[in-house]
PDB file of N, CA and C in Angstrom:
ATOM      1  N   UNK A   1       3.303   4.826   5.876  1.00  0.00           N
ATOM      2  CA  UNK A   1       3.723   4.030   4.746  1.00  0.00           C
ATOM      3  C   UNK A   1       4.819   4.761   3.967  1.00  0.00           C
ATOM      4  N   UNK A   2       4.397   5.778   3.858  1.00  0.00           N
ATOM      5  CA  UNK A   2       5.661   6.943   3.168  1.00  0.00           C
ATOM      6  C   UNK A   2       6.932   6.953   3.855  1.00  0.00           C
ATOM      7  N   UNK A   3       6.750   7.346   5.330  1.00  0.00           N
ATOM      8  CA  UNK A   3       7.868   7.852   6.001  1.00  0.00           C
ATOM      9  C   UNK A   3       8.721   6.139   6.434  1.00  0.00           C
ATOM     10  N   UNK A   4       8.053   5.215   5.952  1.00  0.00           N
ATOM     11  CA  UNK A   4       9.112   3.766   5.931  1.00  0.00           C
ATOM     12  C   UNK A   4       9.380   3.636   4.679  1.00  0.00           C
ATOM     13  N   UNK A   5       9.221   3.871   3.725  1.00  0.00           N
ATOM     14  CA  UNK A   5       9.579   3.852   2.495  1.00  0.00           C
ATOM     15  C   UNK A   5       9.018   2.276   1.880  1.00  0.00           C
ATOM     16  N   UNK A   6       8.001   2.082   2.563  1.00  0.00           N
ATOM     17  CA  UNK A   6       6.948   1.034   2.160  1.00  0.00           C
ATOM     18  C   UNK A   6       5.851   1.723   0.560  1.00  0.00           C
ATOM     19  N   UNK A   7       5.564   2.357   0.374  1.00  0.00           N
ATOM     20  CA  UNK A   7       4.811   3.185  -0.416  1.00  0.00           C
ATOM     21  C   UNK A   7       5.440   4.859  -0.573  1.00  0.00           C
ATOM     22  N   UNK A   8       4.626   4.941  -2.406  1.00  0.00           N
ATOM     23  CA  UNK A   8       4.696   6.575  -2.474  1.00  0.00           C
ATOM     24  C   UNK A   8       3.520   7.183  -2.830  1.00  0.00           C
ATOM     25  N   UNK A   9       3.639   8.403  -3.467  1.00  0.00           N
ATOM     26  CA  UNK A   9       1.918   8.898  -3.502  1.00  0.00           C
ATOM     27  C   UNK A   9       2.377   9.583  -4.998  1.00  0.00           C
ATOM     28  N   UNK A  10       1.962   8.673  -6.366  1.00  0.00           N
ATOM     29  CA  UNK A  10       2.121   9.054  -7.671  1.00  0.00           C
ATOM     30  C   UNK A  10       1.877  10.387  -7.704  1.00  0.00           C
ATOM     31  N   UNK A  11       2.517  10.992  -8.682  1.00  0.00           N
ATOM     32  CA  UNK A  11       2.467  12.611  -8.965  1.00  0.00           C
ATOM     33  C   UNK A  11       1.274  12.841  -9.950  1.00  0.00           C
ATOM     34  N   UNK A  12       0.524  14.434  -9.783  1.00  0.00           N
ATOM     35  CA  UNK A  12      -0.576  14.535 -11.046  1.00  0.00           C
ATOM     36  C   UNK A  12      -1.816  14.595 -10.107  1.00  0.00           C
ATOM     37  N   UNK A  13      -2.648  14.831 -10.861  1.00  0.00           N
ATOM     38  CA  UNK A  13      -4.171  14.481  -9.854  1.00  0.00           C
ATOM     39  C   UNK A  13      -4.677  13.277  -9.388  1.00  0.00           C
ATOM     40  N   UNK A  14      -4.652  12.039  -9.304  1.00  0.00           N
ATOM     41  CA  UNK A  14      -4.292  10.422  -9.053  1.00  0.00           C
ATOM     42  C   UNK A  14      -3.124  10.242  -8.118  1.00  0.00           C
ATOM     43  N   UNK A  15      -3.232  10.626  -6.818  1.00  0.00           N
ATOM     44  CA  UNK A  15      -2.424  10.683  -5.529  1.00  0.00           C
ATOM     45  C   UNK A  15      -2.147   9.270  -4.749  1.00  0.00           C
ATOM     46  N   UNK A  16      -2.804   8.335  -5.480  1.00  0.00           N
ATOM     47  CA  UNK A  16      -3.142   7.118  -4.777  1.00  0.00           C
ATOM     48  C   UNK A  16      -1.700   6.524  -3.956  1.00  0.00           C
ATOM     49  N   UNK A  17      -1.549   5.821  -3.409  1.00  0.00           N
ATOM     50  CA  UNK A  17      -0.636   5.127  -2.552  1.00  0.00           C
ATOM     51  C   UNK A  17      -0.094   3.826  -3.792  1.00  0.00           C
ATOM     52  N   UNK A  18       1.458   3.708  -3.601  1.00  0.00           N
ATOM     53  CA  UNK A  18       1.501   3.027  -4.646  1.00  0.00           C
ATOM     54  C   UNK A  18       2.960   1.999  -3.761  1.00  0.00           C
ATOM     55  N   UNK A  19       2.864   0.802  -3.921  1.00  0.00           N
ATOM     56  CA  UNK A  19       3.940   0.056  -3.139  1.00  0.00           C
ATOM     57  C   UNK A  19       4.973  -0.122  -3.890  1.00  0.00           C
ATOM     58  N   UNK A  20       6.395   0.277  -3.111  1.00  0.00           N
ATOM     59  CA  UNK A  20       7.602  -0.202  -3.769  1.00  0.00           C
ATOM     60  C   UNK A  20       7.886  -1.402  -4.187  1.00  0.00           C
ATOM     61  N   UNK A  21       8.134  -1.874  -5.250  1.00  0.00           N
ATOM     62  CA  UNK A  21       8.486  -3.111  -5.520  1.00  0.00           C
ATOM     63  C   UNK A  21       9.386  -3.885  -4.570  1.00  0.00           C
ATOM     64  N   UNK A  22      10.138  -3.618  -4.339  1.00  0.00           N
ATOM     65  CA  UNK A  22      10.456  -4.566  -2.975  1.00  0.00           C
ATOM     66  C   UNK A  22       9.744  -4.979  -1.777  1.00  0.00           C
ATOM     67  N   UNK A  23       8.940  -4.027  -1.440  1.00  0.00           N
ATOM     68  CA  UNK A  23       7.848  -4.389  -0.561  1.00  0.00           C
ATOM     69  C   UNK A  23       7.037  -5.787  -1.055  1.00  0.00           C
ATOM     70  N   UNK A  24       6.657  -5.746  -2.348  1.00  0.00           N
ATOM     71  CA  UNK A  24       5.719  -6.481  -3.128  1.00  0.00           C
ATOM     72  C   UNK A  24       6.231  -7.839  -3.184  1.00  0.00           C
ATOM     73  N   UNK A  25       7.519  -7.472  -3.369  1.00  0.00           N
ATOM     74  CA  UNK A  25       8.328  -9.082  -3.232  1.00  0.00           C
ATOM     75  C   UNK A  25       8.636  -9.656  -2.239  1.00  0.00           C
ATOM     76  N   UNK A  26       8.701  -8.767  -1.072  1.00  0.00           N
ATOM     77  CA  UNK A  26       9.162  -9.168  -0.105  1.00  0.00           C
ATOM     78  C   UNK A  26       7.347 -10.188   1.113  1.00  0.00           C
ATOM     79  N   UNK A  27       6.511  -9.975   0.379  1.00  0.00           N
ATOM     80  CA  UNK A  27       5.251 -10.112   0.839  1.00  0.00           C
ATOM     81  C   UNK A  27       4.816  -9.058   1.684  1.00  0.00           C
ATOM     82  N   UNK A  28       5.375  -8.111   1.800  1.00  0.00           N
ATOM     83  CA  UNK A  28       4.524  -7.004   2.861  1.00  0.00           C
ATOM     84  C   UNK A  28       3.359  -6.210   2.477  1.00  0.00           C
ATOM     85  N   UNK A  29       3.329  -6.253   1.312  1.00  0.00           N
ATOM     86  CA  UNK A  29       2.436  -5.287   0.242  1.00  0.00           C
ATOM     87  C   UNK A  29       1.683  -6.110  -0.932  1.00  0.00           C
ATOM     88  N   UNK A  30       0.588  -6.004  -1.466  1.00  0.00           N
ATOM     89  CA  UNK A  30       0.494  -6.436  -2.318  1.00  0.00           C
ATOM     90  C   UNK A  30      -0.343  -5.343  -3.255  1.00  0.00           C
ATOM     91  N   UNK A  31      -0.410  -5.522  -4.927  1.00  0.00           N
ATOM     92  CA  UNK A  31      -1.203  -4.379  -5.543  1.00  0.00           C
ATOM     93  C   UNK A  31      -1.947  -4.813  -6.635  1.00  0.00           C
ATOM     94  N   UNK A  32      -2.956  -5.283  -6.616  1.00  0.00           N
ATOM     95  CA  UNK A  32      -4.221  -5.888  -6.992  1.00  0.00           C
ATOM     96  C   UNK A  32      -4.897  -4.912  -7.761  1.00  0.00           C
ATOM     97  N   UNK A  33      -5.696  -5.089  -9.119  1.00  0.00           N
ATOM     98  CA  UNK A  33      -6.592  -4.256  -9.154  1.00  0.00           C
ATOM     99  C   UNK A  33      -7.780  -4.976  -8.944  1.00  0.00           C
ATOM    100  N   UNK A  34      -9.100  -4.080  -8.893  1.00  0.00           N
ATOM    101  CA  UNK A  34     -10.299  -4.232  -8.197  1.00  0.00           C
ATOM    102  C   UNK A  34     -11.149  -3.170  -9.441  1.00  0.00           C
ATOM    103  N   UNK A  35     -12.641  -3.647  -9.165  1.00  0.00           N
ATOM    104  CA  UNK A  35     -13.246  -3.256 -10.224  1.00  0.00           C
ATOM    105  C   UNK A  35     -14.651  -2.374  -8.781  1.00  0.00           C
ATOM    106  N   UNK A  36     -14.476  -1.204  -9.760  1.00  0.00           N
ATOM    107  CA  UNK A  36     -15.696  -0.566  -8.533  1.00  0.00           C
ATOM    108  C   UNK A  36     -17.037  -0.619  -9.517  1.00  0.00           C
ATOM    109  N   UNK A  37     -18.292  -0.214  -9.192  1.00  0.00           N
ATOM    110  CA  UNK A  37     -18.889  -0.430  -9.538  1.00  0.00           C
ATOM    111  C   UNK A  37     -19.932   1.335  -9.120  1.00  0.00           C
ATOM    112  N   UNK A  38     -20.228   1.791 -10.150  1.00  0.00           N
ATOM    113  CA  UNK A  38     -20.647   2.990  -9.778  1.00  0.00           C
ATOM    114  C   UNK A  38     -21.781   3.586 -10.239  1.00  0.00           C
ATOM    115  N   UNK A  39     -22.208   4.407  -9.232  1.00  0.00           N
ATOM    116  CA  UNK A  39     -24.087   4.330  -8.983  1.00  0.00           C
ATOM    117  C   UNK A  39     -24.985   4.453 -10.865  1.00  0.00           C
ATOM    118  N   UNK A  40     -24.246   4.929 -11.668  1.00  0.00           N
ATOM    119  CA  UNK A  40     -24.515   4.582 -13.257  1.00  0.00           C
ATOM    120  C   UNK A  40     -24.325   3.315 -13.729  1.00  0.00           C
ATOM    121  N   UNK A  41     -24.260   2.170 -13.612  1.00  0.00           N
ATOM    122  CA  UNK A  41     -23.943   1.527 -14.066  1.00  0.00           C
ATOM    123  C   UNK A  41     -22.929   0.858 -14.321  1.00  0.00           C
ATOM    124  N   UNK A  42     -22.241   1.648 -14.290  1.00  0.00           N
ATOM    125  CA  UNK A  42     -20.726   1.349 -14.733  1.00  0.00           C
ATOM    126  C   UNK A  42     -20.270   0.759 -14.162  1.00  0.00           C
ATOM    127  N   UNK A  43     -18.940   0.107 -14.602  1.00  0.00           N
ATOM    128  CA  UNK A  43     -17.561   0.182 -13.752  1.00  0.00           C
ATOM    129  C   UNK A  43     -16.145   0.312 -13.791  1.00  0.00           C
ATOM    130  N   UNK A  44     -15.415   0.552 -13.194  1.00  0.00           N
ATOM    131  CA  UNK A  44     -14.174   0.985 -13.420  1.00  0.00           C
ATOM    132  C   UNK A  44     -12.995   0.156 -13.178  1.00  0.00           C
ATOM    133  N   UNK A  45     -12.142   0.198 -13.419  1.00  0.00           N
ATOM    134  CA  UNK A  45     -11.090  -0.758 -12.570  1.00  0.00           C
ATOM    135  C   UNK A  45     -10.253  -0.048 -12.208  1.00  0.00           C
ATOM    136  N   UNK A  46      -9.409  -0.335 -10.784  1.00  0.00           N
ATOM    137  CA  UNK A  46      -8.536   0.584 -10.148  1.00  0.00           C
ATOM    138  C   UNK A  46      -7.258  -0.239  -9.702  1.00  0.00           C
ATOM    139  N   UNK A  47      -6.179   0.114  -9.329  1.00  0.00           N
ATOM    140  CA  UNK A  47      -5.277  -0.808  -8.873  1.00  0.00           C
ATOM    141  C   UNK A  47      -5.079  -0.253  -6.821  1.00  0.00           C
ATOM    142  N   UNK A  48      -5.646  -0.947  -6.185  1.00  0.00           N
ATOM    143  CA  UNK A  48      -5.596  -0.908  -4.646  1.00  0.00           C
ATOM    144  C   UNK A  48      -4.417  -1.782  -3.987  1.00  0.00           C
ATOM    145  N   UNK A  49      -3.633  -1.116  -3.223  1.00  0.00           N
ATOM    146  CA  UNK A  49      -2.438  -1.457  -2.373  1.00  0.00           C
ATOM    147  C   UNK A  49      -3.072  -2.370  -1.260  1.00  0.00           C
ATOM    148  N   UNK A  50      -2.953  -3.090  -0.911  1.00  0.00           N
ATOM    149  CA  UNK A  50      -3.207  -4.171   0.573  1.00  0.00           C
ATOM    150  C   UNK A  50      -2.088  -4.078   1.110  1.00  0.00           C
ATOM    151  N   UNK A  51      -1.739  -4.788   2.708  1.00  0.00           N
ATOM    152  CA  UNK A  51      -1.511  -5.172   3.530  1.00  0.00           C
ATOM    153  C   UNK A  51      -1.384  -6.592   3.976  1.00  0.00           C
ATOM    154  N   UNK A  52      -0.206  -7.200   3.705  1.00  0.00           N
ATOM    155  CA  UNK A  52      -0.914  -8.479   4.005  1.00  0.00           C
ATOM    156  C   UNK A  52      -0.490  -8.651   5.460  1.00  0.00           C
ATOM    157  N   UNK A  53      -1.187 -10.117   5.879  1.00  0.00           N
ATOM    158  CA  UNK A  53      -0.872 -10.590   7.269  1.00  0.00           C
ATOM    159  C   UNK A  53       0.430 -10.073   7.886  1.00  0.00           C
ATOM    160  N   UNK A  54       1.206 -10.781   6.779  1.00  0.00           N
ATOM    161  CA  UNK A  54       3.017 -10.186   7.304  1.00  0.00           C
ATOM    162  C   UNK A  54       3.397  -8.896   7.242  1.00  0.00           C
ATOM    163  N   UNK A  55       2.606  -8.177   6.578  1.00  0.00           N
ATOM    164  CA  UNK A  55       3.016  -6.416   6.404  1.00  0.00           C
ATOM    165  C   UNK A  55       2.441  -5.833   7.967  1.00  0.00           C
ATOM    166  N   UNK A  56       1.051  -6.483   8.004  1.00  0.00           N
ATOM    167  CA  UNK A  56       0.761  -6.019   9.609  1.00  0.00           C
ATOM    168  C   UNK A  56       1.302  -6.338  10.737  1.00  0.00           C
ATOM    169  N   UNK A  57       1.937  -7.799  10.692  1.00  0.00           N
ATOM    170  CA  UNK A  57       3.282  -8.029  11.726  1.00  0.00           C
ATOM    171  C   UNK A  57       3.806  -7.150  11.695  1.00  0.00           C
ATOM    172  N   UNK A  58       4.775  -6.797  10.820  1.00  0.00           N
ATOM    173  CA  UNK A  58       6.043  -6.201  10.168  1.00  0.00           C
ATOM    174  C   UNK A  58       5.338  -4.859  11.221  1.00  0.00           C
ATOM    175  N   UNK A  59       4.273  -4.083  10.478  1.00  0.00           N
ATOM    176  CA  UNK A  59       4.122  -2.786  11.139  1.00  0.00           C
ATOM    177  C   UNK A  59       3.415  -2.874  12.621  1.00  0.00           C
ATOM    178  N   UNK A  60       3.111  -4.052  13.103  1.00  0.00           N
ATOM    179  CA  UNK A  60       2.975  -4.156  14.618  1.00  0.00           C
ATOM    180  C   UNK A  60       4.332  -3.967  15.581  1.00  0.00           C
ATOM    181  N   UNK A  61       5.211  -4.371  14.991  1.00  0.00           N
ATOM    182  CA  UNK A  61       7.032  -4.617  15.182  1.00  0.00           C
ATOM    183  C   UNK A  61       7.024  -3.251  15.134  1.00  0.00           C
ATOM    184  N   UNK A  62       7.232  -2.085  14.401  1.00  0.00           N
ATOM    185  CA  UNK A  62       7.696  -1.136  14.195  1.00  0.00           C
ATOM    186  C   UNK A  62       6.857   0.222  15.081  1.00  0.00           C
ATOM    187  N   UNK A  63       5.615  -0.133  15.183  1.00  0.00           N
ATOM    188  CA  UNK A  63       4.864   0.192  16.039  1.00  0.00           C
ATOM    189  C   UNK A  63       4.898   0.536  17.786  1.00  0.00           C
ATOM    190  N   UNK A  64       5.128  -1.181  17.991  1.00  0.00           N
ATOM    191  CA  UNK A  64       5.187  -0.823  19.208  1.00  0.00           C
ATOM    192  C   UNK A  64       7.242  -0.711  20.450  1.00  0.00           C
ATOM    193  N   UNK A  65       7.899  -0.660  18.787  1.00  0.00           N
ATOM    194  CA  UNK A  65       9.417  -0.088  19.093  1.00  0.00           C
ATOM    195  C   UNK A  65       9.708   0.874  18.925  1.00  0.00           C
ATOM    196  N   UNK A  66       8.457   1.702  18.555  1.00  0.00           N
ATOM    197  CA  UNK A  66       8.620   3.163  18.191  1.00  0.00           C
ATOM    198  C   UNK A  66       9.640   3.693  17.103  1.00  0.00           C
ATOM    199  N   UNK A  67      10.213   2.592  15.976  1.00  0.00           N
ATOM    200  CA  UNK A  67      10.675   2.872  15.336  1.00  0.00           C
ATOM    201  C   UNK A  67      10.450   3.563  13.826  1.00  0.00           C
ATOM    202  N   UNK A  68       9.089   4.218  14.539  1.00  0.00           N
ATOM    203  CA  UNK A  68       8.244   5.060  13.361  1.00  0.00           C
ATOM    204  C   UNK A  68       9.252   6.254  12.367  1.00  0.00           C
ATOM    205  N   UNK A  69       9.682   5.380  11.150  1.00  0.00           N
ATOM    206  CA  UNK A  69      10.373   6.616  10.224  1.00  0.00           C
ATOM    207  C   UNK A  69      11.804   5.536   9.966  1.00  0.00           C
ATOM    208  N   UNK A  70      11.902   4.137  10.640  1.00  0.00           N
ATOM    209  CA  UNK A  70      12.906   3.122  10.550  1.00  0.00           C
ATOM    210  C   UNK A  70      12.935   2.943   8.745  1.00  0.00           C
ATOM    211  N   UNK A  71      14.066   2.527   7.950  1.00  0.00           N
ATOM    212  CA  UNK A  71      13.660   2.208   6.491  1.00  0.00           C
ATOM    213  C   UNK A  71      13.619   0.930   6.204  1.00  0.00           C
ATOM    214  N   UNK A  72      14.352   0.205   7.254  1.00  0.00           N
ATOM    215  CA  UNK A  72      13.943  -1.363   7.352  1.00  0.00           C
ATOM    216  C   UNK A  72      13.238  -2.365   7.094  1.00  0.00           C
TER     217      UNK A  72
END
Protein backbone atom coordinates (compact mmCIF):
# COMPACT_ATOMS: atom_id res chain seq x y z
CA UNK A 1 0.00 0.00 0.00
CA UNK A 2 2.96 2.30 0.82
CA UNK A 3 5.27 1.39 -1.92
CA UNK A 4 2.04 2.39 -4.54
CA UNK A 5 1.47 5.38 -2.88
CA UNK A 6 -2.11 4.15 -2.09
CA UNK A 7 -1.58 4.77 1.80
CA UNK A 8 0.93 6.17 4.54
CA UNK A 9 1.74 5.17 8.08
CA UNK A 10 0.96 8.57 10.37
CA UNK A 11 3.97 9.65 12.43
CA UNK A 12 4.07 9.33 16.57
CA UNK A 13 2.98 6.18 18.37
CA UNK A 14 -0.52 5.66 16.22
CA UNK A 15 1.24 4.02 13.03
CA UNK A 16 -2.04 3.15 11.54
CA UNK A 17 -2.37 3.02 7.66
CA UNK A 18 -3.96 6.08 6.44
CA UNK A 19 -5.37 6.52 2.59
CA UNK A 20 -4.39 9.28 0.28
CA UNK A 21 -7.09 11.33 -0.62
CA UNK A 22 -7.06 10.60 -4.07
CA UNK A 23 -7.29 7.09 -3.55
CA UNK A 24 -10.57 7.90 -1.53
CA UNK A 25 -11.96 9.70 -4.42
CA UNK A 26 -10.99 7.75 -6.82
CA UNK A 27 -13.06 4.65 -5.04
CA UNK A 28 -10.06 2.47 -4.32
CA UNK A 29 -9.91 3.17 -0.63
CA UNK A 30 -12.27 4.05 1.67
CA UNK A 31 -11.83 5.46 5.59
CA UNK A 32 -14.64 4.81 7.85
CA UNK A 33 -14.57 4.98 11.45
CA UNK A 34 -15.70 1.95 13.50
CA UNK A 35 -16.40 1.69 17.13
CA UNK A 36 -14.49 -1.26 19.05
CA UNK A 37 -15.79 -2.44 21.91
CA UNK A 38 -13.43 -3.48 24.77
CA UNK A 39 -13.31 -6.28 27.30
CA UNK A 40 -14.26 -3.19 30.14
CA UNK A 41 -16.99 -2.07 28.86
CA UNK A 42 -16.11 0.44 26.92
CA UNK A 43 -15.75 1.67 23.65
CA UNK A 44 -13.70 3.45 21.45
CA UNK A 45 -13.92 4.75 18.05
CA UNK A 46 -11.19 4.36 15.49
CA UNK A 47 -10.92 5.42 11.88
CA UNK A 48 -10.13 1.90 9.66
CA UNK A 49 -8.91 2.07 5.93
CA UNK A 50 -10.93 -0.60 3.60
CA UNK A 51 -10.49 -1.84 0.30
CA UNK A 52 -13.12 -1.70 -1.83
CA UNK A 53 -14.23 -4.16 -4.64
CA UNK A 54 -12.41 -1.81 -7.19
CA UNK A 55 -9.25 -1.27 -5.03
CA UNK A 56 -8.96 -5.20 -5.11
CA UNK A 57 -9.33 -5.23 -8.94
CA UNK A 58 -7.03 -2.39 -9.18
CA UNK A 59 -4.45 -4.49 -6.90
CA UNK A 60 -5.28 -7.87 -8.68
CA UNK A 61 -4.05 -5.80 -12.02
CA UNK A 62 -0.91 -4.77 -10.40
CA UNK A 63 -0.33 -8.02 -8.89
CA UNK A 64 -0.37 -10.28 -11.36
CA UNK A 65 1.83 -7.62 -13.92
CA UNK A 66 4.24 -7.54 -11.43
CA UNK A 67 4.06 -4.02 -11.37
CA UNK A 68 4.65 -4.05 -7.59
CA UNK A 69 6.09 -0.35 -6.61
CA UNK A 70 3.97 1.11 -10.09
CA UNK A 71 2.46 4.81 -8.71
CA UNK A 72 -0.43 4.47 -10.96
Amino acid sequence: MEANKWAYRKAGKNKDLVPYRSRIQSGILEYEPIAILLNNGTSISKLQMRITPKGLTKLAVIFSSGAIGDTK
